[in-house]
N, C-alpha and C. Protein backbone atom coordinates (compact mmCIF):
# COMPACT_ATOMS: atom_id res chain seq x y z
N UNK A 1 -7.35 -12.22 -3.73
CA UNK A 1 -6.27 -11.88 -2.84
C UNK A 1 -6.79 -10.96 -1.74
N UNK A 2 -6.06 -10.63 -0.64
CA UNK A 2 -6.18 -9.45 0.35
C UNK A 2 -4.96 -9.35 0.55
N UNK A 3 -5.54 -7.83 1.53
CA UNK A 3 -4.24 -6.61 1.78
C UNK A 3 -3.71 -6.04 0.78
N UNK A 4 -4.38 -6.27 0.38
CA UNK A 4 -4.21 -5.36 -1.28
C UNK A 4 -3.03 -3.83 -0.62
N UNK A 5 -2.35 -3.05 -1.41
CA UNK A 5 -1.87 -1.93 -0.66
C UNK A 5 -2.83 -0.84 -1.34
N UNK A 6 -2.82 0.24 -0.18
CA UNK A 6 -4.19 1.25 -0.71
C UNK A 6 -3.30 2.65 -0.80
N UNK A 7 -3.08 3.32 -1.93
CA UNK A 7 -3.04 4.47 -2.45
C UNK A 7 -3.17 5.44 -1.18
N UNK A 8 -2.76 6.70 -0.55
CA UNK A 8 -2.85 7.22 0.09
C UNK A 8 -2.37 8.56 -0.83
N UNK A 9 -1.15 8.67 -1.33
CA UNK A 9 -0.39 9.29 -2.26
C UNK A 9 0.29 9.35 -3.35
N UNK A 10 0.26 9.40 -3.78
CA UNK A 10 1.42 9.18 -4.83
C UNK A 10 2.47 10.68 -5.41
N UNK A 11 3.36 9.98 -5.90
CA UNK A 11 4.60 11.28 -5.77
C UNK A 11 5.31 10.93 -6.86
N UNK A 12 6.23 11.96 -7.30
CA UNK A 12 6.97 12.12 -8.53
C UNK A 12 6.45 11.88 -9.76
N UNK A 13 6.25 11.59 -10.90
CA UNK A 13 4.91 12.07 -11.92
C UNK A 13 4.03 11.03 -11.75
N UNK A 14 2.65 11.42 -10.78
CA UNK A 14 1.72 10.70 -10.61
C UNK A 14 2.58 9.53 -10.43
N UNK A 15 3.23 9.03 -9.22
CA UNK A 15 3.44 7.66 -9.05
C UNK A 15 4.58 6.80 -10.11
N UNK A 16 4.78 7.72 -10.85
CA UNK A 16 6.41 6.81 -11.56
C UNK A 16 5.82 5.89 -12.09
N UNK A 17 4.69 5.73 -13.29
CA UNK A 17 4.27 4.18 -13.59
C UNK A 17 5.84 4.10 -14.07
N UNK A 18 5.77 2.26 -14.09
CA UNK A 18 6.30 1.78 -15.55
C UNK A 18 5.66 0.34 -15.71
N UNK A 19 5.90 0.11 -17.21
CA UNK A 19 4.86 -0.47 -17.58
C UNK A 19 5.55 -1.89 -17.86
N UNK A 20 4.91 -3.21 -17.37
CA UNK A 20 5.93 -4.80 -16.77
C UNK A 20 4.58 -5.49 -17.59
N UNK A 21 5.30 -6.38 -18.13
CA UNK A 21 4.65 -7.47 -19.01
C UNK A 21 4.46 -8.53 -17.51
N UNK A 22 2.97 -9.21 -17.79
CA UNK A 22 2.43 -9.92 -16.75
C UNK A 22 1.54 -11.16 -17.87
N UNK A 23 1.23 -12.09 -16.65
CA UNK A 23 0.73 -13.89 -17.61
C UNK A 23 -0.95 -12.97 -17.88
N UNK A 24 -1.22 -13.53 -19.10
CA UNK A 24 -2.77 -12.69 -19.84
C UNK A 24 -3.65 -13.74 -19.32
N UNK A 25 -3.52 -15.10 -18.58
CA UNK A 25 -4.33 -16.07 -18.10
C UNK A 25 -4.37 -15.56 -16.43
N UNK A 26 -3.88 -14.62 -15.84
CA UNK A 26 -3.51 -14.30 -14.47
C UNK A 26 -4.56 -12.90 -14.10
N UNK A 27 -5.38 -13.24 -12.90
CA UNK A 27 -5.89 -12.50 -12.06
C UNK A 27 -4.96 -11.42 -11.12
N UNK A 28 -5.20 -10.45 -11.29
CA UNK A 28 -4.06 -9.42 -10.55
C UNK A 28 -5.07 -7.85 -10.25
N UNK A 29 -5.27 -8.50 -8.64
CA UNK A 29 -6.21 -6.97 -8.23
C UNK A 29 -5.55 -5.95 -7.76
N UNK A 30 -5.78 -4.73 -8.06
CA UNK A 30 -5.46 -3.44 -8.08
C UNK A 30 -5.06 -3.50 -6.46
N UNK A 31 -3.46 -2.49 -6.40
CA UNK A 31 -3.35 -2.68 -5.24
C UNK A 31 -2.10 -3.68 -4.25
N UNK A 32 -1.96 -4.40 -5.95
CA UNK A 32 -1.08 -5.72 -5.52
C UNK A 32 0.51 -5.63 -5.42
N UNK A 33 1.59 -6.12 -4.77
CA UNK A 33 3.01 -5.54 -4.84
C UNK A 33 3.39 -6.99 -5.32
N UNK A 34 4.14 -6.30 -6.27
CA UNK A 34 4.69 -7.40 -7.54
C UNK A 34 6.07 -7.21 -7.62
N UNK A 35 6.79 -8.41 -8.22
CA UNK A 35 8.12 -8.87 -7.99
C UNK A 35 8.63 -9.08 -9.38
N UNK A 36 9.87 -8.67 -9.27
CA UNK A 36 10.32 -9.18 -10.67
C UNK A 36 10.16 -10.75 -10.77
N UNK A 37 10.04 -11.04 -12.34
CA UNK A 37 9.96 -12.59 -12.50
C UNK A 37 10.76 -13.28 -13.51
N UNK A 38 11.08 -12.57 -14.82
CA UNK A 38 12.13 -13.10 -15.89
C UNK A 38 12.42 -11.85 -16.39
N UNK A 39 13.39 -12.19 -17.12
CA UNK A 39 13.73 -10.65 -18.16
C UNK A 39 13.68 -11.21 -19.59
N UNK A 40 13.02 -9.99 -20.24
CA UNK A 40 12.60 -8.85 -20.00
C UNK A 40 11.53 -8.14 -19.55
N UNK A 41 11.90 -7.46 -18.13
CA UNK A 41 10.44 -6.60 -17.29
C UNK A 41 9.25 -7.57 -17.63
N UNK A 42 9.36 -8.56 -16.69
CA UNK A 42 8.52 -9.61 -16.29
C UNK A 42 7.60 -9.48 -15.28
N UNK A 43 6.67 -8.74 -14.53
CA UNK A 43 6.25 -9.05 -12.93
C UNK A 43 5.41 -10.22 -12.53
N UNK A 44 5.38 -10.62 -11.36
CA UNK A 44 4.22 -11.67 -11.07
C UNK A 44 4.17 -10.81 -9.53
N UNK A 45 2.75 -11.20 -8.71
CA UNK A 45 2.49 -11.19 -7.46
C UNK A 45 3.51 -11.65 -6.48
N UNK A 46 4.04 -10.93 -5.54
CA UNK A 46 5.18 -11.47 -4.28
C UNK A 46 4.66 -12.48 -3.73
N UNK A 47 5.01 -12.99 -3.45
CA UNK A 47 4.96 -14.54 -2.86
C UNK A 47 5.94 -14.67 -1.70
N UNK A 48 6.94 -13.97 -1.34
CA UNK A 48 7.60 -14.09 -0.31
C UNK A 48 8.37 -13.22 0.12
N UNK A 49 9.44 -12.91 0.87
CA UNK A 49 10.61 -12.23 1.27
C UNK A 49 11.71 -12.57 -0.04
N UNK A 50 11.93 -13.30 -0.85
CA UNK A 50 12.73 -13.67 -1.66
C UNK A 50 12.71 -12.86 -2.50
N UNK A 51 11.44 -11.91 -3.20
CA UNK A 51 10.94 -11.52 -4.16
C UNK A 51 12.23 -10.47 -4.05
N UNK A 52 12.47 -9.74 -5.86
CA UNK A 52 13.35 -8.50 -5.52
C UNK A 52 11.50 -7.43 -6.12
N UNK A 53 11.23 -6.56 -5.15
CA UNK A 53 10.01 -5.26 -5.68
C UNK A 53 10.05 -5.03 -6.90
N UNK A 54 9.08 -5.01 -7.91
CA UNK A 54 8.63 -3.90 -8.86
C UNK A 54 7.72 -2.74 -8.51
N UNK A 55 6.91 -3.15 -7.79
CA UNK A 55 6.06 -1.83 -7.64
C UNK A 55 4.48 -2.24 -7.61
N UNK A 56 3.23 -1.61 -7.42
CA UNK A 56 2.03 -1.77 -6.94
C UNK A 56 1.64 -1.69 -8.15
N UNK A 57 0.32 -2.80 -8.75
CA UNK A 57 -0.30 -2.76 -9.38
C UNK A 57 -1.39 -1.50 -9.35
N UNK A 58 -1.34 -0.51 -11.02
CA UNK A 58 -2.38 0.51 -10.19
C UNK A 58 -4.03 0.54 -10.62
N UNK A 59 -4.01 -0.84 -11.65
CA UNK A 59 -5.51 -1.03 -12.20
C UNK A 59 -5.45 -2.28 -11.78
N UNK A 60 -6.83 -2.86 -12.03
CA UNK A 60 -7.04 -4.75 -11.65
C UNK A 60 -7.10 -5.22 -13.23
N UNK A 61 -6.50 -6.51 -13.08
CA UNK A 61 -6.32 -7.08 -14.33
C UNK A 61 -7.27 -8.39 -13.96
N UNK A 62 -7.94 -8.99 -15.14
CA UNK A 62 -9.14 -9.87 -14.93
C UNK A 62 -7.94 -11.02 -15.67
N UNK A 63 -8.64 -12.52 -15.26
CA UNK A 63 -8.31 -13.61 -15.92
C UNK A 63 -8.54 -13.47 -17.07
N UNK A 64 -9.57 -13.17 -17.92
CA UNK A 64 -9.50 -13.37 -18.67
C UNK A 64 -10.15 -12.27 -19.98
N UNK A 65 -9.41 -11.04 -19.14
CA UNK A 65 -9.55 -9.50 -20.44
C UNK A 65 -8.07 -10.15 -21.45
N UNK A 66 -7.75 -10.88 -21.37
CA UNK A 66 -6.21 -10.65 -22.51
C UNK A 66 -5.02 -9.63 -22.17
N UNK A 67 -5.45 -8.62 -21.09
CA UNK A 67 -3.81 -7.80 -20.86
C UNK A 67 -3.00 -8.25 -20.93
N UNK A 68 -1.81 -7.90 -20.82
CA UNK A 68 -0.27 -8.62 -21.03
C UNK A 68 0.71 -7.46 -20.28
N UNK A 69 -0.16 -6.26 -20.08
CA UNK A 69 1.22 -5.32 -19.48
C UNK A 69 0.28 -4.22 -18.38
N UNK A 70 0.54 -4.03 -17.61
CA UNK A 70 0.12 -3.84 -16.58
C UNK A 70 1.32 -2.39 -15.82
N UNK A 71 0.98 -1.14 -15.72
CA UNK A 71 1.76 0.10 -14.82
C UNK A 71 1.70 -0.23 -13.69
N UNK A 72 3.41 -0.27 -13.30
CA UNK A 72 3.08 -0.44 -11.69
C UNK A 72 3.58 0.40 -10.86
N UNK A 73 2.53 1.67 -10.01
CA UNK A 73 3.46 2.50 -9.30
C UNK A 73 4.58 2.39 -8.46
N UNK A 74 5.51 3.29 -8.85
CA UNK A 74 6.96 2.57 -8.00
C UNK A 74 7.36 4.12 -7.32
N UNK A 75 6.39 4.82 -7.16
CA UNK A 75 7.09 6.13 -5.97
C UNK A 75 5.09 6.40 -5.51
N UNK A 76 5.49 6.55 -4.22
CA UNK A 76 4.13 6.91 -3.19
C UNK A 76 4.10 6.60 -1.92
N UNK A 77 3.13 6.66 -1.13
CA UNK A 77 2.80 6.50 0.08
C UNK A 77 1.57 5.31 -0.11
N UNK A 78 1.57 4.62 0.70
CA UNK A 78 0.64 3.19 0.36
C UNK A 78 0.82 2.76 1.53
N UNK A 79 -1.14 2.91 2.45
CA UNK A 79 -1.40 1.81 3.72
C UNK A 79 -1.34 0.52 3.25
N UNK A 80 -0.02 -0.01 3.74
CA UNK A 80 0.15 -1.79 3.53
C UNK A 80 0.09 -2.57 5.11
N UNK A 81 -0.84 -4.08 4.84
CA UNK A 81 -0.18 -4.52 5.87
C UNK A 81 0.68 -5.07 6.55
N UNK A 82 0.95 -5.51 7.89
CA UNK A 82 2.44 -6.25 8.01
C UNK A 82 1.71 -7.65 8.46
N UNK A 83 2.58 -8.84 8.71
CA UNK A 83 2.48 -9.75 9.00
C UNK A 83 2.15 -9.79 10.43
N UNK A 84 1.35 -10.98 10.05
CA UNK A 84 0.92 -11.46 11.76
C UNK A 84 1.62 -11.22 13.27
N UNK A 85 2.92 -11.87 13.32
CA UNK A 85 4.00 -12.02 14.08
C UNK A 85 4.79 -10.25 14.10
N UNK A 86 4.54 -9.89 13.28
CA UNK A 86 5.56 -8.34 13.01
C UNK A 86 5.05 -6.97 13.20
N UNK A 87 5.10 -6.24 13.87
CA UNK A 87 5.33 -5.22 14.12
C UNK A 87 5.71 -4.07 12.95
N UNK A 88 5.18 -2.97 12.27
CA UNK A 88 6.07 -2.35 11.64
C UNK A 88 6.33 -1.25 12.74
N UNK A 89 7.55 -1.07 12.21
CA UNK A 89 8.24 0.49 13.37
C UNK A 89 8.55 1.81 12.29
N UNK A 90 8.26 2.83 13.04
CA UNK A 90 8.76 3.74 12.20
C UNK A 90 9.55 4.02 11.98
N UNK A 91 10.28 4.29 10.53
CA UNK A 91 11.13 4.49 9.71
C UNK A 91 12.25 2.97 9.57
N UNK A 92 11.68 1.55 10.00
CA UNK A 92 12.35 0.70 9.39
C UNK A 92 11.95 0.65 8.09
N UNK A 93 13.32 -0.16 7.19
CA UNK A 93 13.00 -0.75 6.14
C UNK A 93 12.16 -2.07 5.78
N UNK A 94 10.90 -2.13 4.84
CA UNK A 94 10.09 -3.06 4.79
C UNK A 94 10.14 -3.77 3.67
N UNK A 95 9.76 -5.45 3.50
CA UNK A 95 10.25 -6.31 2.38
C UNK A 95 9.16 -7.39 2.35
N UNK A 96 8.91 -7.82 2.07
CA UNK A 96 7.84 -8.88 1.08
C UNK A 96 7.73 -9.56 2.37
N UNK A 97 6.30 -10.05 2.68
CA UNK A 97 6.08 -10.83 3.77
C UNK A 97 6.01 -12.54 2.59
N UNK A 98 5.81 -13.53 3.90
CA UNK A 98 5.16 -14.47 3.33
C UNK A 98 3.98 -14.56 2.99
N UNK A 99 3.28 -13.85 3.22
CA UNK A 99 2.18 -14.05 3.40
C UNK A 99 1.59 -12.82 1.38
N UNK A 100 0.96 -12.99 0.84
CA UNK A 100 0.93 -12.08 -0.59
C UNK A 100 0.22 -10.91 0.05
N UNK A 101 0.98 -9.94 -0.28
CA UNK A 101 0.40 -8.54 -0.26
C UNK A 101 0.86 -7.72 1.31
N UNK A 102 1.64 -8.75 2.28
CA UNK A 102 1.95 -8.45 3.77
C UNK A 102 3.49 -7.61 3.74
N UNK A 103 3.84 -6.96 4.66
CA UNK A 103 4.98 -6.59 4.63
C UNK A 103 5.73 -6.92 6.20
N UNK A 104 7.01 -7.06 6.15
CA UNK A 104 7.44 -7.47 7.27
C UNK A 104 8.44 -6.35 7.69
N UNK A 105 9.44 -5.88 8.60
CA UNK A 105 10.49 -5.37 8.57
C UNK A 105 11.71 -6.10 8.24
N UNK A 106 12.80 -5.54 7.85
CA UNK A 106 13.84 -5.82 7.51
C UNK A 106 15.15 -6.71 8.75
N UNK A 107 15.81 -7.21 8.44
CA UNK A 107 16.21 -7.77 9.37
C UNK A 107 17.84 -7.16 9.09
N UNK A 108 18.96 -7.10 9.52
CA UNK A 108 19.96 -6.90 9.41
C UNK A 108 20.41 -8.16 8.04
N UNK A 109 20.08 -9.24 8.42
CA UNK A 109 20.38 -10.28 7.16
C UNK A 109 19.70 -9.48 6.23
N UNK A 110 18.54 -9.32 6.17
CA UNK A 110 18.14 -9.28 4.99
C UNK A 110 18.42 -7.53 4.27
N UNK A 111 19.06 -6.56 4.82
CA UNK A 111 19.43 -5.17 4.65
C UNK A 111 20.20 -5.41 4.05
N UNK A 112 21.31 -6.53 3.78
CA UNK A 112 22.40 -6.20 2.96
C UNK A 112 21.65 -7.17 1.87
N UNK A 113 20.84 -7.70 1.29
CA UNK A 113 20.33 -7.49 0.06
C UNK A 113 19.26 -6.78 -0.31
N UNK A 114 19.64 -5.19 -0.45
CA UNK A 114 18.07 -4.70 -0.65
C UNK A 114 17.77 -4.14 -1.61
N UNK A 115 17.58 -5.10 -2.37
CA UNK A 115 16.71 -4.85 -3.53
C UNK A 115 15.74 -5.85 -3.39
N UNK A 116 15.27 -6.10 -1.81
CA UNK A 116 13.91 -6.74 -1.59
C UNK A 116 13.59 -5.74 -0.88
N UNK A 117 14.15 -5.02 -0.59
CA UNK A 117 13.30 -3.38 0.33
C UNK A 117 12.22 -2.92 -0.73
N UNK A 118 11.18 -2.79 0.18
CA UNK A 118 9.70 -2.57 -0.23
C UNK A 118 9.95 -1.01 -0.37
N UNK A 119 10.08 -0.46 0.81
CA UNK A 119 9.89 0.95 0.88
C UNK A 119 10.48 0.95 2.73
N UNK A 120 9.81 2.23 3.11
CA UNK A 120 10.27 2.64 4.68
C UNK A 120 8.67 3.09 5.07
N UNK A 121 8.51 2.16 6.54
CA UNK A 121 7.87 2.74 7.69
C UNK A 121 7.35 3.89 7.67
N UNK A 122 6.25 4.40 7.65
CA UNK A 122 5.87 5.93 7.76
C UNK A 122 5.17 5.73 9.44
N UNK A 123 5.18 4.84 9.72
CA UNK A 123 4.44 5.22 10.90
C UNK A 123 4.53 3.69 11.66
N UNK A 124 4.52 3.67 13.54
CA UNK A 124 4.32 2.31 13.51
C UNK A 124 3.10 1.83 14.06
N UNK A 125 3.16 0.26 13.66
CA UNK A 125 2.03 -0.71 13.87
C UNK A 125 1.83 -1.64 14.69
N UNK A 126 1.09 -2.85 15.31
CA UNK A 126 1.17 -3.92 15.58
C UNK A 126 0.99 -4.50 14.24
N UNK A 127 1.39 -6.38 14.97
CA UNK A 127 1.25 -7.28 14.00
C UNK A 127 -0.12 -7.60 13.53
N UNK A 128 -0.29 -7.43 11.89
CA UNK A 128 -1.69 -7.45 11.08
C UNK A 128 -2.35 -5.88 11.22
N UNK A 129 -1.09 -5.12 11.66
CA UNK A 129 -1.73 -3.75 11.14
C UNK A 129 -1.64 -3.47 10.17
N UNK A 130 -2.24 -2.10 9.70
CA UNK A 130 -1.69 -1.33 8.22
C UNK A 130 -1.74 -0.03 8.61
N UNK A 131 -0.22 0.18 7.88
CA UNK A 131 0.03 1.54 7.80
C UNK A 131 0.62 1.70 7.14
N UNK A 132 1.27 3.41 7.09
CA UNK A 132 1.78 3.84 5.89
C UNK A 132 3.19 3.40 5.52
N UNK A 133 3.64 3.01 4.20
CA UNK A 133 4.84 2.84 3.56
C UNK A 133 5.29 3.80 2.96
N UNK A 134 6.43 4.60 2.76
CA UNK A 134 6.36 5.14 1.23
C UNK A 134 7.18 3.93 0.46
N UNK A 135 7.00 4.37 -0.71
CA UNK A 135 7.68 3.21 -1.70
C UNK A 135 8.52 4.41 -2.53
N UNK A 136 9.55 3.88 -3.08
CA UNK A 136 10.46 4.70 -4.26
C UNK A 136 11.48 3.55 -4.78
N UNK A 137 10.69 2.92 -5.62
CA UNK A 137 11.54 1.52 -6.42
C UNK A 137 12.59 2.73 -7.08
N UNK A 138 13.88 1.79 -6.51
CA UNK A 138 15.52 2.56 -7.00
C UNK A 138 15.90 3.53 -6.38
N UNK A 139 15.02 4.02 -5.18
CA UNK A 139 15.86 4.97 -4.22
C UNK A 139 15.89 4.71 -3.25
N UNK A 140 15.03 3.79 -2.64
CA UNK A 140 14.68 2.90 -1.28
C UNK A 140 15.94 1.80 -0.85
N UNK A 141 16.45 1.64 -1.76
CA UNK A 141 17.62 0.76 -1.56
C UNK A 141 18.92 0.98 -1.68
């Protein structure tokens, strides 16, 4: 994968793990913003704007070590990038690009479902920049 998101900070106890059952046949590099996938506390890798956030993978998981559960920080500051076409601005709300590991801004459609809000803008960008997010899965939305 790339654009991994990169650690800058983390906040509230060391980053708020919590800990999401993930596929033990699945590659998942440190860094990665993951989506809920079934219940119970399921994650897989975002794959789109559709995704609702769990939070950043904070170790790399190999194909084939056998893990099954994986901490994913859900409060910090994290250089992510945005999509090609997008702009991040400061202090919009940000949500799952198409693209894995990209972030886009929020659109008015997409604000009134946000529990795909990534986090908020710390700073702004051009399109295929990276900059800062904070993230706070459950207060961001």
């Amino acid at each position: 994968m790339a654009n991994e998101a990169v650690k800058i900070t983390l906040l509230g106890n060391a980053g708020d793990p919590v800990e999401w059952t993930v596929a033990a046949g699945t590659a998942i590099p440190k860094g990665t913003l993951m989506a809920l996938s079934a219940s119970p506390q399921v994650a897989i890798a975002t794959s789109g704007a559709t995704n609702v956030f769990a939070g950043i993978t904070s170790v790399e998981k190999t194909a084939t070590d056998g893990v099954t559960k994986l901490a994913l920080w859900t409060h910090g500051i994290f250089d992510m990038t945005c999509g090609a076409a997008e702009a991040m601005v400061l202090g919009a709300p940000v949500q799952a690009g198409a693209v894995a590991n990209e972030v886009n801004v929020m659109t008015l459609d997409t604000i009134i479902n946000a529990t795909k809000c990534i986090g908020v803008a710390q700073e702004t960008v051009a399109g295929n920049g990276t900059g800062a997010v904070l993230i706070n899965v459950g207060r961001t939305r």
